[in-house]
Protein backbone atom coordinates (compact mmCIF):
# COMPACT_ATOMS: atom_id res chain seq x y z
CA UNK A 1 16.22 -12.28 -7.10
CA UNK A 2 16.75 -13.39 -10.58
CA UNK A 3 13.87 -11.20 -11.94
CA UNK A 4 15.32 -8.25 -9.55
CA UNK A 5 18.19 -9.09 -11.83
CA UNK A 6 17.36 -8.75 -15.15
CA UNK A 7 17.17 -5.19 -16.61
CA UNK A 8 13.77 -3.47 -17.42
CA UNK A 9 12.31 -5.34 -14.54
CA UNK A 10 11.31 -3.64 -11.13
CA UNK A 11 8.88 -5.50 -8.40
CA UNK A 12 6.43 -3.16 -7.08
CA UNK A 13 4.09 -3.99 -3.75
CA UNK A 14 0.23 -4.56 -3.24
CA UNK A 15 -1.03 -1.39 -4.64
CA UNK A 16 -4.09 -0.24 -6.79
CA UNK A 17 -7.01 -2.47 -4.49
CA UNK A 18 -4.80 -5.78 -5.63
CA UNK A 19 -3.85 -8.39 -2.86
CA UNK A 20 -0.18 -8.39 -1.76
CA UNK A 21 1.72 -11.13 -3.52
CA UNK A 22 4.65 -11.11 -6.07
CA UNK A 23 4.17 -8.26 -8.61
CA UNK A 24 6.99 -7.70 -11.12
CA UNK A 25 6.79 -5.02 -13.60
CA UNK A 26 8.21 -5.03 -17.11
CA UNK A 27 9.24 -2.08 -18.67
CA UNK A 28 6.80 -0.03 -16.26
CA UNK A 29 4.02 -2.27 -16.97
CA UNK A 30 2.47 -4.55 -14.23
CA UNK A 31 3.10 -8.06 -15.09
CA UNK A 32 0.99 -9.62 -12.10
CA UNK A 33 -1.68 -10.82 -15.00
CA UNK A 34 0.86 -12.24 -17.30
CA UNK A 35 2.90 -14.73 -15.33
CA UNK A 36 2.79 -18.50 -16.80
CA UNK A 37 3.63 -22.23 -15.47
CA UNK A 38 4.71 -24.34 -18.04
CA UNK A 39 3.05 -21.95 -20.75
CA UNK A 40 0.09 -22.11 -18.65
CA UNK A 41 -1.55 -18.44 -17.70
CA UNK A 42 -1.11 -18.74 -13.76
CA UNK A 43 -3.20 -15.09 -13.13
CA UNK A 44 -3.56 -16.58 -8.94
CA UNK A 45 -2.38 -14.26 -6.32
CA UNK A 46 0.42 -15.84 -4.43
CA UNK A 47 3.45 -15.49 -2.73
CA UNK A 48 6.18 -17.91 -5.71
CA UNK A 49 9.02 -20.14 -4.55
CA UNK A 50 11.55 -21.23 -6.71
CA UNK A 51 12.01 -24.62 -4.90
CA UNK A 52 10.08 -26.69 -7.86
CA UNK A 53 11.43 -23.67 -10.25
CA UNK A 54 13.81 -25.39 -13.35
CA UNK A 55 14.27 -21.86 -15.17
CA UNK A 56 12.62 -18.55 -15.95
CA UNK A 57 11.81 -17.39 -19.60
CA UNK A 58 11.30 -13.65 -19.59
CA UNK A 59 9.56 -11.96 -22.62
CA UNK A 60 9.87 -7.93 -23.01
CA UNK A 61 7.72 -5.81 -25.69
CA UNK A 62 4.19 -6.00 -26.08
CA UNK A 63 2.80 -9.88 -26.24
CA UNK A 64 -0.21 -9.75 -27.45
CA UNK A 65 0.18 -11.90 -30.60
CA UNK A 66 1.57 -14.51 -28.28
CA UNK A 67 -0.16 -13.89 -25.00
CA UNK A 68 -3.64 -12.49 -25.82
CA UNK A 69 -4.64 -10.28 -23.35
CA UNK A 70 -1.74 -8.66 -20.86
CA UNK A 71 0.43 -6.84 -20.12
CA UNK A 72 2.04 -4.73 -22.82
CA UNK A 73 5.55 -4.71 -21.07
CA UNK A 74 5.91 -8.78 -21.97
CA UNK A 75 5.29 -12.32 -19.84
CA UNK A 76 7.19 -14.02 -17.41
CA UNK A 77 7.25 -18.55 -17.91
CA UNK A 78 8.05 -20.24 -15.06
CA UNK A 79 9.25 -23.34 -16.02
CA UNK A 80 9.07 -26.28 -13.10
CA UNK A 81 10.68 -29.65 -12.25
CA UNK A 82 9.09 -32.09 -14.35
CA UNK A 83 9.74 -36.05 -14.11
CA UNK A 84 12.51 -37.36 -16.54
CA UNK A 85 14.62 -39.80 -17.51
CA UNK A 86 17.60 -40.55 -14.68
CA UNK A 87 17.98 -41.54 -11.11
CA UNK A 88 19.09 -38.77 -8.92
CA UNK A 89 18.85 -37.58 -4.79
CA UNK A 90 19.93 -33.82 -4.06
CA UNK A 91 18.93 -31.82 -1.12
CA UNK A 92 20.14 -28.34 0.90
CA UNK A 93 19.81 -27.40 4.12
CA UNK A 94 20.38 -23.85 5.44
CA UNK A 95 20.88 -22.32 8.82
CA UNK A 96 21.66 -18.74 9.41
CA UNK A 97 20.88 -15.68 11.44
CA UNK A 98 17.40 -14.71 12.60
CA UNK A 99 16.30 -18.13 13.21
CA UNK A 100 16.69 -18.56 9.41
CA UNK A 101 16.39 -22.54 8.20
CA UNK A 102 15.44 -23.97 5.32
CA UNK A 103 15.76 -27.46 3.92
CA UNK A 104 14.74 -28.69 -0.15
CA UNK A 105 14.54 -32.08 -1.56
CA UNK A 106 14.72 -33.11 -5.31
CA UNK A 107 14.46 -36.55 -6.12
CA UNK A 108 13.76 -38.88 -9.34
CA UNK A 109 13.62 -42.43 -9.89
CA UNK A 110 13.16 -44.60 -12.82
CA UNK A 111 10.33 -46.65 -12.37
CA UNK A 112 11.26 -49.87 -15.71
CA UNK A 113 12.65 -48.15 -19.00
CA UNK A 114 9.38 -46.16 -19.75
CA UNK A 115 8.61 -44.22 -16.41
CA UNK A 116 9.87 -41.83 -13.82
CA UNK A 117 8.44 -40.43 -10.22
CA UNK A 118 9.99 -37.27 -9.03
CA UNK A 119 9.38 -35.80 -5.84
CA UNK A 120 10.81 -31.88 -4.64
CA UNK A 121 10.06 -30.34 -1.52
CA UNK A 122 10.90 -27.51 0.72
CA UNK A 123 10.27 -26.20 4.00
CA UNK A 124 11.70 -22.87 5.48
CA UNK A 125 11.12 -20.69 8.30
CA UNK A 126 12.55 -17.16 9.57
CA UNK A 127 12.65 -13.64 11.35
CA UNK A 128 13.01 -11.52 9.16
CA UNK A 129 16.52 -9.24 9.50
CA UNK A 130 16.05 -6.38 10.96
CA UNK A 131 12.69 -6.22 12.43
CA UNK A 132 11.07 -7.42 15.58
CA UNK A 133 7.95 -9.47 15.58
CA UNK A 134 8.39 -9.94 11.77
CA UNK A 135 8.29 -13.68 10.21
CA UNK A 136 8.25 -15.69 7.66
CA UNK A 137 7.03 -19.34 7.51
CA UNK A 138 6.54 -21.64 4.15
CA UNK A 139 6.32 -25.44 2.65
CA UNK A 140 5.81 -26.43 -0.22
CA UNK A 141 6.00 -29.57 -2.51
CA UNK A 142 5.40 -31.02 -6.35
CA UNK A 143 5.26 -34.84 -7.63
CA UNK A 144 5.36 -35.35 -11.05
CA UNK A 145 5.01 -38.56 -13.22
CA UNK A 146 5.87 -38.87 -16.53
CA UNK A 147 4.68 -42.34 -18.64
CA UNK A 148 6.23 -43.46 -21.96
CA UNK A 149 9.96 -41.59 -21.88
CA UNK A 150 11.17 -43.34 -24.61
CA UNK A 151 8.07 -43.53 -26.85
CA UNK A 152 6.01 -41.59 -29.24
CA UNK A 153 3.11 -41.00 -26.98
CA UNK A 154 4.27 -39.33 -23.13
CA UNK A 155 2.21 -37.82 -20.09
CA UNK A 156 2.90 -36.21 -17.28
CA UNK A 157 0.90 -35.39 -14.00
CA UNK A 158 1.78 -32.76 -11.80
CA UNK A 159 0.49 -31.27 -8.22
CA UNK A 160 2.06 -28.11 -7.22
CA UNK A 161 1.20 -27.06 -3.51
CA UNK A 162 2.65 -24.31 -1.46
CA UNK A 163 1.38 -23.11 1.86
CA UNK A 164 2.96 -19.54 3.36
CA UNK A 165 1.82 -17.95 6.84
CA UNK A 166 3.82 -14.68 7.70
CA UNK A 167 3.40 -11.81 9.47
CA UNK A 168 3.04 -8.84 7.34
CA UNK A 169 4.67 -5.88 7.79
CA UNK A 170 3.73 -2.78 6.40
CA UNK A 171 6.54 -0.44 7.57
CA UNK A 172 7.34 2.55 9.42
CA UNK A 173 4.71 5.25 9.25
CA UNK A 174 4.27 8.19 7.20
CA UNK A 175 3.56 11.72 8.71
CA UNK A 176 0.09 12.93 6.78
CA UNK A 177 0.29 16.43 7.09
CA UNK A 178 2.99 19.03 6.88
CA UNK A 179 2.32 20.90 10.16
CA UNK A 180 6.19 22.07 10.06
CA UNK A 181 7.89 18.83 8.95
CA UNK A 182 8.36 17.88 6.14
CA UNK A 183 5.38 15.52 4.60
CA UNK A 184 6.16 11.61 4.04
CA UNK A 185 8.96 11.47 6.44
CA UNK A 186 9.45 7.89 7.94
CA UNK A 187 8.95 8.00 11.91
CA UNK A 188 10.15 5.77 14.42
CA UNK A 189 12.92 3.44 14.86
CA UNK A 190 13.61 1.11 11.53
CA UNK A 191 13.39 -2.17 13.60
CA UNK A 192 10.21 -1.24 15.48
CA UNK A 193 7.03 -3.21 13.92
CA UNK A 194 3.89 -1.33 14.91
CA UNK A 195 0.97 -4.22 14.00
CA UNK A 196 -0.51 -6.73 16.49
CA UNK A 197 0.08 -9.85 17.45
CA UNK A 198 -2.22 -12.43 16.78
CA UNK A 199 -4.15 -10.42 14.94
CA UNK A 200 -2.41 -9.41 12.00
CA UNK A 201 -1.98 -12.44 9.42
CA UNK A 202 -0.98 -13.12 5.41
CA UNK A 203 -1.89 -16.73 4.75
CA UNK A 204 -1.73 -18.14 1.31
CA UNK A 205 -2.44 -21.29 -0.23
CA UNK A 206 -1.57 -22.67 -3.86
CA UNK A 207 -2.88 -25.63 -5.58
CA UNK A 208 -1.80 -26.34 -9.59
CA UNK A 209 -2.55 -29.43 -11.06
CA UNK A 210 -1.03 -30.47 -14.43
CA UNK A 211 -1.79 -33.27 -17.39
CA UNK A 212 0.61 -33.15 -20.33
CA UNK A 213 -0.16 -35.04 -23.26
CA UNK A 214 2.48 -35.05 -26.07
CA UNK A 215 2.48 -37.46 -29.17
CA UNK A 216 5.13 -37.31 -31.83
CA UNK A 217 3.63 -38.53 -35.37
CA UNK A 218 7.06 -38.42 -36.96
CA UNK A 219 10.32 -36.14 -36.57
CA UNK A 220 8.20 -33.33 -37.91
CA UNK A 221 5.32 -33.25 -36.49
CA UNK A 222 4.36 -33.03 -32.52
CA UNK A 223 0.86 -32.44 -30.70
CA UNK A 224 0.57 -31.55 -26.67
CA UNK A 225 -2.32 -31.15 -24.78
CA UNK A 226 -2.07 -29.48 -21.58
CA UNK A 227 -4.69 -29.56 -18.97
CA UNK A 228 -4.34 -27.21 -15.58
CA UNK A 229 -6.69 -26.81 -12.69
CA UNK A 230 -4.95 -24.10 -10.11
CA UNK A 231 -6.91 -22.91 -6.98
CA UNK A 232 -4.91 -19.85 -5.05
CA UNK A 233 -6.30 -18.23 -1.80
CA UNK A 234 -4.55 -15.07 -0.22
CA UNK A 235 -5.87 -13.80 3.00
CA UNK A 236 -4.42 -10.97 5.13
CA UNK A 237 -5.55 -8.07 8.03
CA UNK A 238 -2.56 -5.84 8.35
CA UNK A 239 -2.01 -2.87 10.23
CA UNK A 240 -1.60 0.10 8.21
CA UNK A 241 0.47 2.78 10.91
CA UNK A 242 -0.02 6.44 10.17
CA UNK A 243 0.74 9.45 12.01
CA UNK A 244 0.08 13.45 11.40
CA UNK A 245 2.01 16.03 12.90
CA UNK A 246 0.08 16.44 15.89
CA UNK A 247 0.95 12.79 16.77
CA UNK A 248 4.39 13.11 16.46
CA UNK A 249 4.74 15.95 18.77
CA UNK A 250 2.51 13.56 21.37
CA UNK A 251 4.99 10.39 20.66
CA UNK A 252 2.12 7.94 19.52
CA UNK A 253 1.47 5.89 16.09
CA UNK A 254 -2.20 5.70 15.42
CA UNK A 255 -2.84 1.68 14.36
CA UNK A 256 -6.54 2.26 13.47
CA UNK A 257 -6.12 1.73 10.22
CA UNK A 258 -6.13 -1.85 8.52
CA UNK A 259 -6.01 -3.61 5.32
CA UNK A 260 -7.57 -6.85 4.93
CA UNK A 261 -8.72 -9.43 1.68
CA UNK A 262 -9.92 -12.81 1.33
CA UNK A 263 -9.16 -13.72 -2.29
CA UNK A 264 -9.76 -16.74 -3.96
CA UNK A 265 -8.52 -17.53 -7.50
CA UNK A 266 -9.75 -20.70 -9.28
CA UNK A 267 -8.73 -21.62 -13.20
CA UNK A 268 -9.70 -24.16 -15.40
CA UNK A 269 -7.59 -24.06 -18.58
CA UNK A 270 -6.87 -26.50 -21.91
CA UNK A 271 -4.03 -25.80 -24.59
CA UNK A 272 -3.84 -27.58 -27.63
CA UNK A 273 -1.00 -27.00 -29.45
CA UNK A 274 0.43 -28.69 -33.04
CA UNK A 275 4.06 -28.16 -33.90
CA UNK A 276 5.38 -28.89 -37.68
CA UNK A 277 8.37 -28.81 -39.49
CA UNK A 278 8.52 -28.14 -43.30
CA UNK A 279 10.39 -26.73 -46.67
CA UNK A 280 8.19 -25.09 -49.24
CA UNK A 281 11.28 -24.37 -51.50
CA UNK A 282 14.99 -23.09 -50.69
CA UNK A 283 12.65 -21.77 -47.01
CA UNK A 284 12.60 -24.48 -43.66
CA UNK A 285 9.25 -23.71 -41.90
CA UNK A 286 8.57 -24.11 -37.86
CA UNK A 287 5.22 -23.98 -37.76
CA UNK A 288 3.31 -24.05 -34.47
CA UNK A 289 -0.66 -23.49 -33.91
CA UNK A 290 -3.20 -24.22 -31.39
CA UNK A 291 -6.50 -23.68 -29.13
CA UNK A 292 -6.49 -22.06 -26.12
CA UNK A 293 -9.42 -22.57 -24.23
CA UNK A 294 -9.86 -20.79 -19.89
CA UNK A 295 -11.99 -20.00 -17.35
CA UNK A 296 -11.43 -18.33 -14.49
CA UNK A 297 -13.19 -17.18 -11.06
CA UNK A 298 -12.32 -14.69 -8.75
CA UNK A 299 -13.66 -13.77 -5.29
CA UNK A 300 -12.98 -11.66 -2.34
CA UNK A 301 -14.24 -12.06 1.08
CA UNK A 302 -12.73 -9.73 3.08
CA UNK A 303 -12.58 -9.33 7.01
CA UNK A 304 -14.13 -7.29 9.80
CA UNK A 305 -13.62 -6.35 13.57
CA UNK A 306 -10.03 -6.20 15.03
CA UNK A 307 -10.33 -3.33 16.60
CA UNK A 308 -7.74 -2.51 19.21
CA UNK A 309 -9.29 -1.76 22.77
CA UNK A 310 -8.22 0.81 24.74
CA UNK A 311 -7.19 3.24 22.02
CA UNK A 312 -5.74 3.04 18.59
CA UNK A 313 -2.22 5.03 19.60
CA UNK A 314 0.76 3.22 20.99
CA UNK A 315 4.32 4.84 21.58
CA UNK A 316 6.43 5.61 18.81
CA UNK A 317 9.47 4.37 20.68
CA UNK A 318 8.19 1.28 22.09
CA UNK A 319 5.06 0.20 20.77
CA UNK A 320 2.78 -2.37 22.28
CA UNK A 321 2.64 -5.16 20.21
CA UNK A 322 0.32 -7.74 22.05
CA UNK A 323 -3.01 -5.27 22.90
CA UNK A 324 -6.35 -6.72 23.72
CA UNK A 325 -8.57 -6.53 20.58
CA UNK A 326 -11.78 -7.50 18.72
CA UNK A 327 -11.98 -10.86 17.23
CA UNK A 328 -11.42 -10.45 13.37
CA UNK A 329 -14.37 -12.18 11.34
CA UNK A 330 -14.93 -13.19 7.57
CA UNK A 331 -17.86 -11.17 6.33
CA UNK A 332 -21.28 -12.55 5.43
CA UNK A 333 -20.95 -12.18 1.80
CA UNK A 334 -17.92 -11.69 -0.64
CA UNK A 335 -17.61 -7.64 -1.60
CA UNK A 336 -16.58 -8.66 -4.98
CA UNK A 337 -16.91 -12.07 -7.46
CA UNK A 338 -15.38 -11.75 -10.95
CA UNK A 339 -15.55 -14.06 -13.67
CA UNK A 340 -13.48 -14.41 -16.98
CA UNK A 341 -13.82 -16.60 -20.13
CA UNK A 342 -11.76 -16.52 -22.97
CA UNK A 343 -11.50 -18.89 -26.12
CA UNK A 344 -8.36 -18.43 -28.28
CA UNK A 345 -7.04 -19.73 -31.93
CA UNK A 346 -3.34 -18.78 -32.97
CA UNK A 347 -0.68 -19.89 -35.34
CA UNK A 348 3.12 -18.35 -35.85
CA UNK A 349 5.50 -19.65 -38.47
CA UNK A 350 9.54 -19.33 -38.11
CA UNK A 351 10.80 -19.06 -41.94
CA UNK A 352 14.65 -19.95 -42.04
CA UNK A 353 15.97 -18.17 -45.69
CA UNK A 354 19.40 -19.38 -44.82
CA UNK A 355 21.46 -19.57 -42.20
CA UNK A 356 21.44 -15.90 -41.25
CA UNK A 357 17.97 -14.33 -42.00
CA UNK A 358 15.07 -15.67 -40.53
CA UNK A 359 11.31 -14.28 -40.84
CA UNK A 360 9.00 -14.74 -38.31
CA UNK A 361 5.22 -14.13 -38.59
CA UNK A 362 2.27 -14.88 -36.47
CA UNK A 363 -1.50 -14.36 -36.01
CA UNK A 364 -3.85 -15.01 -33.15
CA UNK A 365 -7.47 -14.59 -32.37
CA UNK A 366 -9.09 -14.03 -28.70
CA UNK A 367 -12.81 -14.35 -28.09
CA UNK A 368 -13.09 -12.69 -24.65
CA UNK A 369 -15.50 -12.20 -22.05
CA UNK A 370 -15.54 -10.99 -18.16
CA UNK A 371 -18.40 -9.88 -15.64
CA UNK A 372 -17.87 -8.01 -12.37
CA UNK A 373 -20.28 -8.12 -9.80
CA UNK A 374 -19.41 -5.51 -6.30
CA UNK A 375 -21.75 -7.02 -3.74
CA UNK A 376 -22.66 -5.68 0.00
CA UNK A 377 -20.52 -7.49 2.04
CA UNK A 378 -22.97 -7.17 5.24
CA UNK A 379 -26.22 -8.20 3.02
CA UNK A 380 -25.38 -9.78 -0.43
CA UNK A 381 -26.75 -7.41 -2.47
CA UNK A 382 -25.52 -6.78 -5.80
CA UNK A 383 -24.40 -2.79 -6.08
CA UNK A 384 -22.41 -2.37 -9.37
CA UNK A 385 -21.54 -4.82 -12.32
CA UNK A 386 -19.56 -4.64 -14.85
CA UNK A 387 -19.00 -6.79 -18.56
CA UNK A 388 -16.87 -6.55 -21.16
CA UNK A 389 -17.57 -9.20 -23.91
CA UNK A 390 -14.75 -8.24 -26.85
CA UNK A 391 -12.89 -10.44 -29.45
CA UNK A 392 -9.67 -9.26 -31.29
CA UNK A 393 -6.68 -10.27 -33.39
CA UNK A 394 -3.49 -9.73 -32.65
CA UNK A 395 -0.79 -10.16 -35.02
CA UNK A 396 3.33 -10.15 -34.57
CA UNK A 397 6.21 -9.68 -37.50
CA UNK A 398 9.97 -9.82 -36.77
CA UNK A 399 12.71 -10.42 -39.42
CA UNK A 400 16.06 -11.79 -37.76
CA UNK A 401 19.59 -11.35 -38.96
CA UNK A 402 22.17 -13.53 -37.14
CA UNK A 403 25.73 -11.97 -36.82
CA UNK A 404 26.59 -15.21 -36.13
CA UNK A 405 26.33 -19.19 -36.61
């Protein structure tokens, strides 16, 4: 909602061969690539929550002296709920209509003057408003613990984990041809759902886990290292309902055509990063450089079978959500296995002239590599692979006048 929110950014659906999962768009550019945890590229497919969520930091205009590769419309940072100083309990718990309940947890402790455990949590479950056979169920969670608080030296540990299993729904259909009506029209009643029951599934999975490292020298002077570990799976067969002209007159949705992936997203990423504060002159420097260094794996193995017995039509009006089908099975091989390195060096300097202009200027360097391999799903066998091995500055300038203090 809060991204839904903010101007120049729309949230578009699983299109293009990607897997269904949150997908905002910045300025008409897709963002899916470009969304970070903690400064952390987070590139897994997933359905987000915004239980362990602290605040959003959205960046618009073309990133790539910050971000490296991406998208050109900006970055999205999610920020989460991080161990700190203070003992506090809060909690919410939500009933409503279409079985809707939901409960969260946020809790931190001091553990002596130097330590603190916090704990959030969450657990909802729904229909979802205004369609039958259609919901929703999630639970997630996120320790963190964060040594030396009040001392030069601090880390924190993180786990972020967040399980969803829903029942997708892909809509009303679509008449394909114009035999007479008019092409794309919706069919069918709004709260009719035309997939199958026990057959149709989105199940995803998220795993993030987080060591910060931050030392402060003096005032002036900081170094963090950040090392992440995320594994994401998405899986999903969903009905895709169509209908032509000929079907409409005949009162029956054909359901014998599905949509299905098995991706699995696994990251391995280090960020070094060295802030400094200095004057050369009448001019106060921020200085901040670092070493990005990431791998990253990604694989589907998509689905077969489900096929509906007895026919592939069911009544527009009342369609017959619990038919006899085929099992649905994971194929032999994954249809696709992608793999991307990239090694990055960067440094930007804020230069305060006084207190109204400031000039900021920045550099960074990517050394980037990724393969594609296709692959039979049936035998194994590789079909068509692709590489790009590229490196590539990218460099930012922005000179800021503020009207006021």
């Amino acid at each position: 909602e809060a991204l839904r929110m903010t101007p120049g950014i729309t949230l578009g659906g699983g299109e293009g061969g990607i897997a269904i999962g949150d997908r905002p768009f910045i300025r008409g550019f897709d963002a899916f690539a470009s969304i970070y945890v903690d400064g952390v590229r987070d590139i897994g497919s997933q359905t987000r929550e915004i239980f362990a969520i602290e605040q959003m930091e959205i960046l618009k205009g073309p990133s790539g002296a910050f971000d490296g590769r991406g998208s050109a419309g900006g970055s999205i940072n999610l920020v989460t709920k991080q161990a700190r100083e203070g003992n506090f309990l809060s909690g919410s718990v939500g009933f409503g209509t279409d079985s809707y309940r939901r409960a969260t947890i946020d809790g931190n402790t001091m553990l002596g003057d130097n330590a603190a455990f916090r704990m959030v949590g969450m657990v909802h479950d729904s229909d979802v408003a205004g369609r039958d056979e259609v919901d929703v169920k999630r639970w997630g969670m996120m320790p963190s613990l964060t040594l030396g608080l009040n001392s030069p030296t601090s880390a924190t540990i993180s786990w972020y984990h967040l399980e969803t299993d829903d029942t997708p729904d892909w809509g009303l259909p679509y008449i394909q041809d114009a035999d007479g009506l008019p092409q794309g029209s919706p069919v069918g009643d709004k709260d009719k759902w035309y997939g199958v029951n026990g057959r149709d599934f989105m199940e995803t999975e998220a795993d993030i886990a987080t060591l910060t490292i931050s030392h402060d020298f003096n005032e002036r002077v900081s170094l963090t290292n950040t090392t992440r570990y995320g594994l994401t799976t998405n899986e999903y067969f969903v009905t895709r309902p169509n209908i032509t002209s000929a079907q409409f007159a005949d009162g029956v949705v054909n359901r014998g055509n599905s949509r299905n992936r098995g991706n699995r997203t696994e990251t391995v990423t280090n960020l070094t990063d060295l802030s400094l504060a200095f004057e050369t002159g009448f001019i106060k420097h921020n200085l901040n450089t670092g070493i990005e260094i990431s791998r990253e794996e990604n694989r589907n193995k998509s689905f077969n079978g489900g096929g509906i017995i007895g026919g592939n039509t069911t009544p527009i009006d009342n369609p017959d959500n619990d038919p006899a089908f085929n099992p649905v099975e994971r194929n032999a091989f994954p249809s696709a296995e992608a793999e991307t390195v990239n090694r990055s060096i960067y440094v930007f300097d804020t230069m305060e002239l006084n207190e109204q202009w400031l000039l900021n200027a920045g550099i960074r360097y990517d050394d980037y590599r990724s393969e594609l391999q296709n692959r039979n799903a049936t035998t194994g066998a590789g079909t068509t692979k692709f590489e790009n091995d590229s490196d590539f500055f990218n460099y930012q300038l922005g000179l800021v006048y503020k009207v006021q203090p």
